[in-house]
C-alpha atoms as a PDB file:
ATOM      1  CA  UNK A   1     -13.669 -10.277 -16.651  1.00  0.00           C
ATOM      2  CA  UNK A   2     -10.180 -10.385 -14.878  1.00  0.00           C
ATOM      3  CA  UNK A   3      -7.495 -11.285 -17.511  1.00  0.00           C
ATOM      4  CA  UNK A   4      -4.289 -10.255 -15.045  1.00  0.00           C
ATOM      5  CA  UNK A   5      -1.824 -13.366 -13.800  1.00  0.00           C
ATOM      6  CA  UNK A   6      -0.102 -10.806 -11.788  1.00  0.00           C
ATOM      7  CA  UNK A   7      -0.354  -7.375  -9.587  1.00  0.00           C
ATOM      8  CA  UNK A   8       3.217  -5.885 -10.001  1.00  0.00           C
ATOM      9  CA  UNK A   9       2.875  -2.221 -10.225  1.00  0.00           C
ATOM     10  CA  UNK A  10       0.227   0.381 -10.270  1.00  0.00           C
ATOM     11  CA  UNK A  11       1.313   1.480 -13.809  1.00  0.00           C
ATOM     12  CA  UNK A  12       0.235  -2.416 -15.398  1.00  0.00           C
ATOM     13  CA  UNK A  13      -3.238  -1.255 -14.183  1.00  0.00           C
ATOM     14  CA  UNK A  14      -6.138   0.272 -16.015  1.00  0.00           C
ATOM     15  CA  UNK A  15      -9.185   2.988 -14.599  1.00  0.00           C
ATOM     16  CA  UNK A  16     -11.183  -0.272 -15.142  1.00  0.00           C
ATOM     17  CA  UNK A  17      -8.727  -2.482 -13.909  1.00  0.00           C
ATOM     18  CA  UNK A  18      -8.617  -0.016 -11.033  1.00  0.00           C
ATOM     19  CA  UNK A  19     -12.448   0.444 -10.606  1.00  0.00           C
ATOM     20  CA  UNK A  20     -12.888  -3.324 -10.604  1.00  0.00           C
ATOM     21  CA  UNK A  21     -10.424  -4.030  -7.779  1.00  0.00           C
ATOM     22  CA  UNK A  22     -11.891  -1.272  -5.723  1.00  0.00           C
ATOM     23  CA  UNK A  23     -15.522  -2.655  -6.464  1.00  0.00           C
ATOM     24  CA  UNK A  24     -14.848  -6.070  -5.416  1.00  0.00           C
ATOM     25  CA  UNK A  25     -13.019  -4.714  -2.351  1.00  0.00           C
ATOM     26  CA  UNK A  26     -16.751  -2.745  -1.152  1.00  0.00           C
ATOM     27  CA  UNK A  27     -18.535  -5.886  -1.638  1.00  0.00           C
ATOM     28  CA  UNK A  28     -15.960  -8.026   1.001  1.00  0.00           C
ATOM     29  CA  UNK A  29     -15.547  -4.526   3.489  1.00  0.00           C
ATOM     30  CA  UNK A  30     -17.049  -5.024   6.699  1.00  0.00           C
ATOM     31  CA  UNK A  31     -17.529  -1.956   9.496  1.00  0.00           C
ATOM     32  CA  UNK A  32     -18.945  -4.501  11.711  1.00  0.00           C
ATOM     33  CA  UNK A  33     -17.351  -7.301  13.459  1.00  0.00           C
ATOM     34  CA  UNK A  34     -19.745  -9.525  13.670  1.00  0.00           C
ATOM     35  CA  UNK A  35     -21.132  -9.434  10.127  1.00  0.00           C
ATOM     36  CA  UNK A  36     -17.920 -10.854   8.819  1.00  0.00           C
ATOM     37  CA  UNK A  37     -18.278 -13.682   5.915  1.00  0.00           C
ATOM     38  CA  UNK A  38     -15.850 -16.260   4.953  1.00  0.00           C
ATOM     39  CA  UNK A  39     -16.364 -17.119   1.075  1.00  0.00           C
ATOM     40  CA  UNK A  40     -15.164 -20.317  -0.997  1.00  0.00           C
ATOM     41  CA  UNK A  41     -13.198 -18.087  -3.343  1.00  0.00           C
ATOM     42  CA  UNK A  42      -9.890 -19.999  -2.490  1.00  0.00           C
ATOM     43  CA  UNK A  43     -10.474 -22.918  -0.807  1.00  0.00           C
ATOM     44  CA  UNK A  44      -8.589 -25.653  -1.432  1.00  0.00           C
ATOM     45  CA  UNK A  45      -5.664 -23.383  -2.256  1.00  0.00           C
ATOM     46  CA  UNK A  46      -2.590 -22.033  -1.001  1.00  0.00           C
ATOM     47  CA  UNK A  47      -1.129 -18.822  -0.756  1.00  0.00           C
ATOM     48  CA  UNK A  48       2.428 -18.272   0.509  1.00  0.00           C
ATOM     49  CA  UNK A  49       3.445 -14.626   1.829  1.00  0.00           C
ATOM     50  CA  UNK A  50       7.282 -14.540   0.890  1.00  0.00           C
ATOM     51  CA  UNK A  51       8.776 -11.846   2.717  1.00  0.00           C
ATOM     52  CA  UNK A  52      12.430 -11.170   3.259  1.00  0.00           C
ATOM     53  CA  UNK A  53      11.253  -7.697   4.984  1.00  0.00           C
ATOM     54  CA  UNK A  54       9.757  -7.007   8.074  1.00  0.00           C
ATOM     55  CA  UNK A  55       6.148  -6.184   7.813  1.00  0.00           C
ATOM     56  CA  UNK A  56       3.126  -5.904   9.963  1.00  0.00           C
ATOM     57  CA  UNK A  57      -0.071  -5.013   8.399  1.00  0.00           C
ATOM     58  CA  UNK A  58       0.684  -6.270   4.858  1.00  0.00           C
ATOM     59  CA  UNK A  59       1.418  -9.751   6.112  1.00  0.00           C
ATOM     60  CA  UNK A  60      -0.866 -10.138   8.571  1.00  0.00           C
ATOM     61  CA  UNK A  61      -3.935  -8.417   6.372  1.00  0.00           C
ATOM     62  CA  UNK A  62      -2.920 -10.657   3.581  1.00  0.00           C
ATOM     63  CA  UNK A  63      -3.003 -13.410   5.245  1.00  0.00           C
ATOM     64  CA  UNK A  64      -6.506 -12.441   6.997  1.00  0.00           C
ATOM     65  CA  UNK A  65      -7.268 -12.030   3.458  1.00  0.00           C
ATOM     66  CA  UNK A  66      -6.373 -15.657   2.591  1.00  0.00           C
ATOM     67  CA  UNK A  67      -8.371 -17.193   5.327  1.00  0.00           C
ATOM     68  CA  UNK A  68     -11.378 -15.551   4.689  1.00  0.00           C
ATOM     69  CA  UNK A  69     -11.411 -17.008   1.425  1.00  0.00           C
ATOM     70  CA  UNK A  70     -10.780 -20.074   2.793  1.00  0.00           C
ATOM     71  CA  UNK A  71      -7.555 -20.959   1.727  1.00  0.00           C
ATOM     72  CA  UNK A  72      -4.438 -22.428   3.379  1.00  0.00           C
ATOM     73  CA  UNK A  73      -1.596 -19.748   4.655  1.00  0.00           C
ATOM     74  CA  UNK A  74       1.844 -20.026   4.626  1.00  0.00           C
ATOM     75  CA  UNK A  75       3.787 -17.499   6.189  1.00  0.00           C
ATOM     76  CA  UNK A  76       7.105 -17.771   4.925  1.00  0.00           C
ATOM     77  CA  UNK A  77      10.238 -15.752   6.486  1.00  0.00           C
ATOM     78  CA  UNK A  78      13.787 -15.175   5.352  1.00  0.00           C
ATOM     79  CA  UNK A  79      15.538 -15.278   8.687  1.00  0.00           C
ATOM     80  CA  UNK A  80      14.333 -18.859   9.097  1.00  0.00           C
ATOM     81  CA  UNK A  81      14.934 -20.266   6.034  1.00  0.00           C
ATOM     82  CA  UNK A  82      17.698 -21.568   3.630  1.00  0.00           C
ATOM     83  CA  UNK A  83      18.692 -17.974   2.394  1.00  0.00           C
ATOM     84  CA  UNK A  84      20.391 -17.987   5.351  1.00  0.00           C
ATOM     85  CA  UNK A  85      22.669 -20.856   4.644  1.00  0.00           C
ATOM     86  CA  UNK A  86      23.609 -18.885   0.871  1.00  0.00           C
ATOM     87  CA  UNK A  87      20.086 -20.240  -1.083  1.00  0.00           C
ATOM     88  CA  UNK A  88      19.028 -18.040  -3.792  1.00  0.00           C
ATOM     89  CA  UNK A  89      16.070 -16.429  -4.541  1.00  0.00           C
ATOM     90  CA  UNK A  90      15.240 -17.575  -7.282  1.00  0.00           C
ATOM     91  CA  UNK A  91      15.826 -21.268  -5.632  1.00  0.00           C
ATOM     92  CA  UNK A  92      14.147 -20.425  -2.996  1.00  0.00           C
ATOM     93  CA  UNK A  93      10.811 -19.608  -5.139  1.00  0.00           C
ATOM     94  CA  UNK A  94      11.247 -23.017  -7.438  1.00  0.00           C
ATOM     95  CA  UNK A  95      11.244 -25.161  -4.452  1.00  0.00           C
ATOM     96  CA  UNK A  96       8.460 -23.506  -3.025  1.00  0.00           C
ATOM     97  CA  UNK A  97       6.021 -23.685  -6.240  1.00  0.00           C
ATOM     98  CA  UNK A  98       7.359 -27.741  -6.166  1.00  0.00           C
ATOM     99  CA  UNK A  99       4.749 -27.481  -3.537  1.00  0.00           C
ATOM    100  CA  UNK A 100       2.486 -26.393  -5.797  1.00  0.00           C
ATOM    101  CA  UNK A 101       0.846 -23.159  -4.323  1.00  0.00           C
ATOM    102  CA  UNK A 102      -1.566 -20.787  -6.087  1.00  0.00           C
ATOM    103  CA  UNK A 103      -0.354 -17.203  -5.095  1.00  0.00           C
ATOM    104  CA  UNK A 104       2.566 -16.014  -4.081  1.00  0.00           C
ATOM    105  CA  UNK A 105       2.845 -12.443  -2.316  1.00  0.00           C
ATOM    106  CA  UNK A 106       6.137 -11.602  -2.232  1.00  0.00           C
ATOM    107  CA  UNK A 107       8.428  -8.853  -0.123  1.00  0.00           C
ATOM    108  CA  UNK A 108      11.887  -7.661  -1.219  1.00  0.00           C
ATOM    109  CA  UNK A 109      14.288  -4.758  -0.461  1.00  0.00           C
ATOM    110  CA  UNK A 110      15.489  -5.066  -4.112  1.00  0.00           C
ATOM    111  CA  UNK A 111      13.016  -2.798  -6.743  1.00  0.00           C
ATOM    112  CA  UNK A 112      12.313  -5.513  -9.317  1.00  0.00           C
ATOM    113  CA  UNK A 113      12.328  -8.948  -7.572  1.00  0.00           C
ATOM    114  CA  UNK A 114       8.228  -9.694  -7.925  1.00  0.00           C
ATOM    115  CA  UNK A 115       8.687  -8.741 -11.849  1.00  0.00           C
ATOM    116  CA  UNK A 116      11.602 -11.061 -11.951  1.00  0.00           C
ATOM    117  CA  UNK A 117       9.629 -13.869 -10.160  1.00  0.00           C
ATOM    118  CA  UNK A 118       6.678 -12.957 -12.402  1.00  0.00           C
ATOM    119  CA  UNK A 119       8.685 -14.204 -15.309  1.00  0.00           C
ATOM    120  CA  UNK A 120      10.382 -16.535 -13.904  1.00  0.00           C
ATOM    121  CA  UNK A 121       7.725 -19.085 -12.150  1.00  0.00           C
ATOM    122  CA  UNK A 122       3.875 -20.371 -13.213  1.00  0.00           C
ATOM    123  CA  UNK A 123       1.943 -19.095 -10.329  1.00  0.00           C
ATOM    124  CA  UNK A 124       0.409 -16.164  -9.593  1.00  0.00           C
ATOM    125  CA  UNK A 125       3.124 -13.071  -7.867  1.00  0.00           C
ATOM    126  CA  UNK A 126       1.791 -10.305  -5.725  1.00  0.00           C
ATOM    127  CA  UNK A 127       3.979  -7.578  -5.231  1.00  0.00           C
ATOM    128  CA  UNK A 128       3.799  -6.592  -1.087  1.00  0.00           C
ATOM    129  CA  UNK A 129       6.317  -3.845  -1.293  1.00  0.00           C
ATOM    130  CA  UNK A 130       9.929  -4.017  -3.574  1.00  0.00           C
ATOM    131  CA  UNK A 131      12.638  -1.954  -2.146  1.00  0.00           C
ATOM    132  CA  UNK A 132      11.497   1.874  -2.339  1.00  0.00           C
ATOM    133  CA  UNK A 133       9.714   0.898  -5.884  1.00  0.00           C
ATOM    134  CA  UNK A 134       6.268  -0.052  -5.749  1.00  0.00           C
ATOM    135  CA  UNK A 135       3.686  -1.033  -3.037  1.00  0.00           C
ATOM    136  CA  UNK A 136       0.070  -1.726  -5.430  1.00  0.00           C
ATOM    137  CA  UNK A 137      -1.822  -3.015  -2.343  1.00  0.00           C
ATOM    138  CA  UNK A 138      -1.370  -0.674  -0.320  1.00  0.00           C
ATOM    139  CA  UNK A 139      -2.053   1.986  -2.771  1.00  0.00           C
ATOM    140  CA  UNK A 140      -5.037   0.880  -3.592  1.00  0.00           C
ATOM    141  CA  UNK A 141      -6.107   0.533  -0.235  1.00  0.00           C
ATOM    142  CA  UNK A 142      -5.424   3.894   0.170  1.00  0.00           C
ATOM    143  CA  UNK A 143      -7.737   4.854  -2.997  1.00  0.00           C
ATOM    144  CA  UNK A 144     -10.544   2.821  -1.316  1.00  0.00           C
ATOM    145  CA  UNK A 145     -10.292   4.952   1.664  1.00  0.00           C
ATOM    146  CA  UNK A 146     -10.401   8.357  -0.440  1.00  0.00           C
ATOM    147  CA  UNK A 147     -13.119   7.188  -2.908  1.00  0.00           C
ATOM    148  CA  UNK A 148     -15.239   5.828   0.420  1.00  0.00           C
ATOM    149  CA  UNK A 149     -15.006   9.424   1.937  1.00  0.00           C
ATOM    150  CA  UNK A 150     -15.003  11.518  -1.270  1.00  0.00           C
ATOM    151  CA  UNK A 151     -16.813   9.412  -3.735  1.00  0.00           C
ATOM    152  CA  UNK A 152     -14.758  10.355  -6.474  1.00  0.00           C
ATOM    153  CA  UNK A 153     -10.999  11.419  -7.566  1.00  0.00           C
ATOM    154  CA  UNK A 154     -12.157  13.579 -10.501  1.00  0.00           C
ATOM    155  CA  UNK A 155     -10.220  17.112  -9.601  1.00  0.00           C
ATOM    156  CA  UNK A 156      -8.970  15.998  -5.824  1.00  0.00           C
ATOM    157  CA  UNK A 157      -6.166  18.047  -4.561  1.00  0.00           C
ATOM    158  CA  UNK A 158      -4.239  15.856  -2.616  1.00  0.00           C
ATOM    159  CA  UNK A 159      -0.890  16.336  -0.854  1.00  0.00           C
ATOM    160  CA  UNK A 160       1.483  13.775  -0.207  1.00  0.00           C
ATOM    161  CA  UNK A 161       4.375  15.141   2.430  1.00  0.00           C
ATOM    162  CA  UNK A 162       7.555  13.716   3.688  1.00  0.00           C
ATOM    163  CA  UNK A 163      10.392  10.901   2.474  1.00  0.00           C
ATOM    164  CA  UNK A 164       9.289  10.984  -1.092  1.00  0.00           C
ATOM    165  CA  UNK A 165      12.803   9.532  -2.040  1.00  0.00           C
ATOM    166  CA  UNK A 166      12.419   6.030   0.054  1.00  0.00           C
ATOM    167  CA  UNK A 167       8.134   5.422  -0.243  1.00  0.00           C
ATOM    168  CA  UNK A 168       6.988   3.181  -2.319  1.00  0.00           C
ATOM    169  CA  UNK A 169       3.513   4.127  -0.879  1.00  0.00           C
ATOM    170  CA  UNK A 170       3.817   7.315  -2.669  1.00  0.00           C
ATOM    171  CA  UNK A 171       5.183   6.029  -5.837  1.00  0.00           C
ATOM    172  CA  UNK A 172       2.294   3.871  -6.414  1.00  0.00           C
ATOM    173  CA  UNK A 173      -0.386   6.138  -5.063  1.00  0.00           C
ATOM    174  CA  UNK A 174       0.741   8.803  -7.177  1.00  0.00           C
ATOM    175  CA  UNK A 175       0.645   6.616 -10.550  1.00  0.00           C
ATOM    176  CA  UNK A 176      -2.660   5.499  -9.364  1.00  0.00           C
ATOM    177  CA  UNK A 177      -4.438   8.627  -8.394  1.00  0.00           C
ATOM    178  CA  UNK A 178      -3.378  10.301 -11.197  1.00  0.00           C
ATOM    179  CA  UNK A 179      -4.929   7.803 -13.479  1.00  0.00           C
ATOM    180  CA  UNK A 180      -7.913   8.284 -11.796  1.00  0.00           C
ATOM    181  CA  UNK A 181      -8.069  11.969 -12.291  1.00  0.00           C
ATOM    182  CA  UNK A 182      -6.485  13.393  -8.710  1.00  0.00           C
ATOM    183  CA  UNK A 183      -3.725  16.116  -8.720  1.00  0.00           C
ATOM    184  CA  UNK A 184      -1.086  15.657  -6.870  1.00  0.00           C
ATOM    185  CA  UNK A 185       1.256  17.726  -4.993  1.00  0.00           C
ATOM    186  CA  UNK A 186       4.581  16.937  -2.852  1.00  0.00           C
ATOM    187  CA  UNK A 187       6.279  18.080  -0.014  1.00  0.00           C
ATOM    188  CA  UNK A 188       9.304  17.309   1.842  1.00  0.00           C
ATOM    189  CA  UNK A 189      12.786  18.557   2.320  1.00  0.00           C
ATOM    190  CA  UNK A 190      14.991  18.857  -0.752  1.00  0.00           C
ATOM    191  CA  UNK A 191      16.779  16.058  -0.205  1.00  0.00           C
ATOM    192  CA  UNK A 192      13.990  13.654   0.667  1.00  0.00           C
ATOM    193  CA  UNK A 193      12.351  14.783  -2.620  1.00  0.00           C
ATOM    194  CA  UNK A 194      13.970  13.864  -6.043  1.00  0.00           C
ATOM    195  CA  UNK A 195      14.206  15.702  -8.554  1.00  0.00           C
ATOM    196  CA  UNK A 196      12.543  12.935 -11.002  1.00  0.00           C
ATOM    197  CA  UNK A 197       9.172  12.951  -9.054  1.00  0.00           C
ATOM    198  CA  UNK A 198       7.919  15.958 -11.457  1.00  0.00           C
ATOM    199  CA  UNK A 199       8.385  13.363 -14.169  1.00  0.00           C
ATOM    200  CA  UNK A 200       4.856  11.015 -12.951  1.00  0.00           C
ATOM    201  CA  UNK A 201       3.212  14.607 -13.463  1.00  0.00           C
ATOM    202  CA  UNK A 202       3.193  15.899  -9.701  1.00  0.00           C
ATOM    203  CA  UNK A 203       3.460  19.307  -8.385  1.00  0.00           C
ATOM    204  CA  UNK A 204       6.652  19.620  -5.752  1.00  0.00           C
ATOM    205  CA  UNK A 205       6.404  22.458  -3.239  1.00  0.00           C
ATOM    206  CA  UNK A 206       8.993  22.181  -0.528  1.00  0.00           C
ATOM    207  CA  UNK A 207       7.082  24.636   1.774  1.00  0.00           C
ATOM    208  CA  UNK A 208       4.390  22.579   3.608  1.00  0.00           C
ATOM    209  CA  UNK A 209       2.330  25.493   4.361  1.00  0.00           C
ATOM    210  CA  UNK A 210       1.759  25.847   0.909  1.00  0.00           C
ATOM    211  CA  UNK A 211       1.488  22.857  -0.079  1.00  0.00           C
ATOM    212  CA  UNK A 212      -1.737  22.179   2.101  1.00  0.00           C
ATOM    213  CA  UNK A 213      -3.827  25.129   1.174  1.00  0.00           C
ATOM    214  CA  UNK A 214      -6.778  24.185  -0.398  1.00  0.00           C
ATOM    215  CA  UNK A 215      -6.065  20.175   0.053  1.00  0.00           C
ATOM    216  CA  UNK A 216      -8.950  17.416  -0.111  1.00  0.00           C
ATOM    217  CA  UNK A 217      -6.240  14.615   1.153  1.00  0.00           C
ATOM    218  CA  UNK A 218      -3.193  14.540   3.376  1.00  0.00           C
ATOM    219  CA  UNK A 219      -1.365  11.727   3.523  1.00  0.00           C
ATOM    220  CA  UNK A 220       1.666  11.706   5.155  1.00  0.00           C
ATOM    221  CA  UNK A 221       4.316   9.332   4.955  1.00  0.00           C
ATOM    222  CA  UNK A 222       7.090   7.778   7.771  1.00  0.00           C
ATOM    223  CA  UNK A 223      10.845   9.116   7.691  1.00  0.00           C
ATOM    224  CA  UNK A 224      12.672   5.674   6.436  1.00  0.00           C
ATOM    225  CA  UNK A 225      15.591   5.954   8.142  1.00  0.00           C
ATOM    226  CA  UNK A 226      16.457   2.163   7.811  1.00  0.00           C
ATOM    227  CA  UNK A 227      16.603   3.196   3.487  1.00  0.00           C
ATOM    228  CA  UNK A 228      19.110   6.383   4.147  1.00  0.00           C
ATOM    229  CA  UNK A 229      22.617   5.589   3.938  1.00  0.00           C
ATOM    230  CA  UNK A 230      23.342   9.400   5.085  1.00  0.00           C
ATOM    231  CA  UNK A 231      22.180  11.635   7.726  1.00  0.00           C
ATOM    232  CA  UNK A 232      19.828  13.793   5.086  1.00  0.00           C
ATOM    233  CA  UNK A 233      18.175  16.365   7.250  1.00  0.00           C
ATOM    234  CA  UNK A 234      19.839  18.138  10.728  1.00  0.00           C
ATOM    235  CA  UNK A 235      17.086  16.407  13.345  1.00  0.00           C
ATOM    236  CA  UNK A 236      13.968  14.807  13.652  1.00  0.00           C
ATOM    237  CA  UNK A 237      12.950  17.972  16.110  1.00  0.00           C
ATOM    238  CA  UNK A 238      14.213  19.837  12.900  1.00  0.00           C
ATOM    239  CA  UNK A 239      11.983  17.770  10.147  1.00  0.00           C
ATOM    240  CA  UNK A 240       9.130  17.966  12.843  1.00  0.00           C
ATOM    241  CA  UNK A 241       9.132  22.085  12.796  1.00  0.00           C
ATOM    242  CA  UNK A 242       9.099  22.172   9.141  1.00  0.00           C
ATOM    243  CA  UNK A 243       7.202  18.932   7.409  1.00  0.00           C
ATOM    244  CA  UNK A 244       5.468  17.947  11.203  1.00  0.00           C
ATOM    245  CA  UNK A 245       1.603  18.136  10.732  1.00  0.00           C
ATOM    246  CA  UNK A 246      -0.322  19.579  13.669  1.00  0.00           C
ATOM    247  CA  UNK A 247      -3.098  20.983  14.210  1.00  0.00           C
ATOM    248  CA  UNK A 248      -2.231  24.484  13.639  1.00  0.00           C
ATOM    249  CA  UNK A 249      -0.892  23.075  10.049  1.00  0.00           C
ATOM    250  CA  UNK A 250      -4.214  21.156   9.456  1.00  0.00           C
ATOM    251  CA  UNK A 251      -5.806  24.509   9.526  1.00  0.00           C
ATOM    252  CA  UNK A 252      -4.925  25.607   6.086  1.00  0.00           C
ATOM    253  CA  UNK A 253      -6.134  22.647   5.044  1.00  0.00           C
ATOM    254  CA  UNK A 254      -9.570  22.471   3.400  1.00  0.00           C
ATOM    255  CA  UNK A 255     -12.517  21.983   6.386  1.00  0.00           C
ATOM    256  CA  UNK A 256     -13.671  18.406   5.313  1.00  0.00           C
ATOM    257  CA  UNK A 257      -9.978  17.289   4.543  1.00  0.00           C
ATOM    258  CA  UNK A 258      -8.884  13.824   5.325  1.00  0.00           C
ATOM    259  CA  UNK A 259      -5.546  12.715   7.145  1.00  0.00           C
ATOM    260  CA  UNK A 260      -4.010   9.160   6.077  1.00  0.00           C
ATOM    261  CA  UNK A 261      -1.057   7.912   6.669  1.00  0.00           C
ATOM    262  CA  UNK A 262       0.197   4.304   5.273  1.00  0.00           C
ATOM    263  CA  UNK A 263       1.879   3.700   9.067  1.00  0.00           C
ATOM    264  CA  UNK A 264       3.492   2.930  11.027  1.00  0.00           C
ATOM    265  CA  UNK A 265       3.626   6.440  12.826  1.00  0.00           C
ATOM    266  CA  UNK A 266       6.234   8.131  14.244  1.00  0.00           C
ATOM    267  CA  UNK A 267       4.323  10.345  16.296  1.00  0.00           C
ATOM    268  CA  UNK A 268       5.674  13.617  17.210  1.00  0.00           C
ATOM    269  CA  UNK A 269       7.559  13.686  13.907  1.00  0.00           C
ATOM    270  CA  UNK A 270       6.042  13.720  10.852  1.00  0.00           C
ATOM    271  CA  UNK A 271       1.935  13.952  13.186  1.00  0.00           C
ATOM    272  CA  UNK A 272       1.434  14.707  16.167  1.00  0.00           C
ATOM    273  CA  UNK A 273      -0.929  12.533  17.886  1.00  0.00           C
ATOM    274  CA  UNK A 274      -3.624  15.160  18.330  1.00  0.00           C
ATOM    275  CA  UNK A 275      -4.027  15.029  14.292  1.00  0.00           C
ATOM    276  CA  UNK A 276      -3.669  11.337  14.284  1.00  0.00           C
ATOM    277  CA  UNK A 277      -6.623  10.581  16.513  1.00  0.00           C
ATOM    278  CA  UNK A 278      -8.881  13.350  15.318  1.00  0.00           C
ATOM    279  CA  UNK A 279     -12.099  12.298  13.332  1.00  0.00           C
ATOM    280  CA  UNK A 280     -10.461  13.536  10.349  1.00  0.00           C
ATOM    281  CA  UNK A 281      -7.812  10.639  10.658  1.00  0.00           C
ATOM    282  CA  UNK A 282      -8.595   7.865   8.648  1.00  0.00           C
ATOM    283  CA  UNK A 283      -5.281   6.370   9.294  1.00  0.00           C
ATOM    284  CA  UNK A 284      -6.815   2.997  11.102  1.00  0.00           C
ATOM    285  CA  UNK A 285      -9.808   2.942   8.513  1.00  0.00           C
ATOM    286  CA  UNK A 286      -6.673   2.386   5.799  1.00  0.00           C
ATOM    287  CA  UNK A 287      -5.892  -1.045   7.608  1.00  0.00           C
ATOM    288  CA  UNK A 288      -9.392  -2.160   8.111  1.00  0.00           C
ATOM    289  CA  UNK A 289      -9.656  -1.609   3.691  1.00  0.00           C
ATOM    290  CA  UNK A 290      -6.268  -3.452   3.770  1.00  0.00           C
ATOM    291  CA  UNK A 291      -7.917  -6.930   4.369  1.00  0.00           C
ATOM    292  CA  UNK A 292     -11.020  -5.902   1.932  1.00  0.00           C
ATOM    293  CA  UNK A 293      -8.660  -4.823  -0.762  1.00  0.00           C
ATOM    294  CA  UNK A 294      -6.025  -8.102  -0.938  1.00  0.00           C
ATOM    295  CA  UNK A 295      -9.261 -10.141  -0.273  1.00  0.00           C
ATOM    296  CA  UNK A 296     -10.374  -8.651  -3.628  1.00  0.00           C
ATOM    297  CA  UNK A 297      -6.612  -8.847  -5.193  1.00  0.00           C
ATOM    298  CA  UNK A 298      -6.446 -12.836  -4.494  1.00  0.00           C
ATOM    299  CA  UNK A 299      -9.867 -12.901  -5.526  1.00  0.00           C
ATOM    300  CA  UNK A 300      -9.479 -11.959  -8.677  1.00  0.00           C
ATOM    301  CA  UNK A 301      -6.004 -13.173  -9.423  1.00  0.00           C
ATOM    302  CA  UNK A 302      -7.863 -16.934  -8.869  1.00  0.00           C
ATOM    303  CA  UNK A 303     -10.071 -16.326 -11.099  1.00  0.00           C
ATOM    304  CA  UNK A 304     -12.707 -13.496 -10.092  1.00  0.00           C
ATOM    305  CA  UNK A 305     -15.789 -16.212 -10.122  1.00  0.00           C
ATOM    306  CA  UNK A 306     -19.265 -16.225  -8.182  1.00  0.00           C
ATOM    307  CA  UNK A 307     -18.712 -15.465  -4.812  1.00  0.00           C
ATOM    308  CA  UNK A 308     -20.290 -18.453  -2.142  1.00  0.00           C
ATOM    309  CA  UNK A 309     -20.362 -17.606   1.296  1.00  0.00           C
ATOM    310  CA  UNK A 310     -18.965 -20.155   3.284  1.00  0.00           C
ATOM    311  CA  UNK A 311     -21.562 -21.580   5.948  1.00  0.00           C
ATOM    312  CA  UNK A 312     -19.042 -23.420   8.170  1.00  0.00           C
END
């Protein structure tokens, strides 16, 4: 039974807590278009995706997510609202649960706004990404994708390389995975690494040759130059040489190792696009999970009941 209000950070969760979202994410993933269900789960309710960031796949899978449980969507921006003529927050959120919605997923670039909202309002809160915190979903998302290929995370060596400092991705996958029994190791330069990582029980190597030997998983993460108030490497030909993976890098790699990435790409930077379209890349598999994953998040967060397909 699902006892959770809210999905804040990877660290509130438990293995079981972990294996049960994961679970209920197989039973709603789909590999074939036109085997795709609708379900009851949340019909008659509303979810609202509050996001003062720009976002792609998060908002869109969520709210694919929504729908297919039959619930209502509102997609909720900050650029066209009232935060632009001075409206808090905080404001903001009270007169949108007036309306009386059932989940909200929220967005923020501050770390901590969905735990403040969490105590501050009576619905359900989601956190979609907070700053360079935390980013559950897509964490677990990515766990779905390595337990799908690899069956288990018992003793997995998997490598996590690039902007360490600014992912949120890697924050949360690394509290995750390590829960479940995965060792982790990260790579980037120096100053895209800090110094505190060590502290979630990670292995930092900041020679990426190294770093892959003998690795189940690669994920590699997206240079966040919109986070980096100063120029913190010499060039992205520079990072590219040194913490690029190619296909000559992949190599040292174990044989049946996996490539993810949490997107988007920058291609020719941090992979090239040989490694990026190889059948080792599970990169677009990770977005297809996305909609089975929040499908099982909202899911549960409503209440985790029987499942009815929906025959309209």
């Amino acid at each position: 039974m699902w006892v959770k209000k809210h999905l804040i950070s990877m660290g509130d969760l438990s293995v079981n807590e972990i294996t049960k979202i994961l679970d209920t994410a197989k039973m709603f993933s789909v590999s074939d278009q036109s085997k795709i269900k609708t379900y009851d789960t949340l019909k008659g309710k509303t979810v609202v995706n509050l996001f003062y960031e720009a976002s792609t796949r998060t908002r869109t899978s969520f709210e694919i997510a929504a729908k297919r449980l039959s619930a209502d969507t509102v997609n909720f921006s900050a650029e066209s609202s009232s935060v632009g003529k001075g409206e808090t927050l905080l404001d903001t959120v009270r007169n949108i649960e007036a309306m009386y919605p059932s989940i909200i997923v929220v967005r923020h670039p501050l770390a901590g706004t969905p735990l403040l909202l969490s105590k501050r309002v009576r619905v359900n809160v989601v956190n979609a990404g907070d700053g360079p915190h935390e980013h559950p979903s897509q964490a677990l998302l990515d766990m779905m994708m390595i337990r799908d290929v690899k069956k288990d995370f018992k003793d997995l060596e998997i490598a996590i390389i690039g902007d360490i400092a600014h992912s949120r991705v890697a924050r949360s996958n690394i509290i995750g995975l390590k829960k479940m029994g995965a060792n982790v190791r990260v790579s980037g330069p120096p100053t895209l690494v800090p110094k505190v990582i060590e502290k979630l029980g990670v292995k930092v190597e900041y020679d990426m040759n190294k770093v892959l030997k003998g690795c189940d998983v690669i994920m590699m993460l997206r240079l966040q130059l919109e986070r980096q108030s100063q120029k913190l490497f010499p060039s992205k030909r520079e990072y590219a040489r040194f913490f690029g993976l190619n296909a000559e890098r992949l190599k040292l790699a174990k044989p049946d190792a996996i490539i993810m990435h949490p997107g988007p790409m920058n291609r020719g930077v941090e992979i090239s696009s040989e490694v990026a379209d190889s059948s080792r890349s599970k990169i677009l598999g990770q977005v297809s999970n996305g909609v089975a994953v929040r499908m099982a998040i909202l899911h549960l967060l409503a209440g985790g009941g029987q499942l009815y397909e929906n025959s309209h």
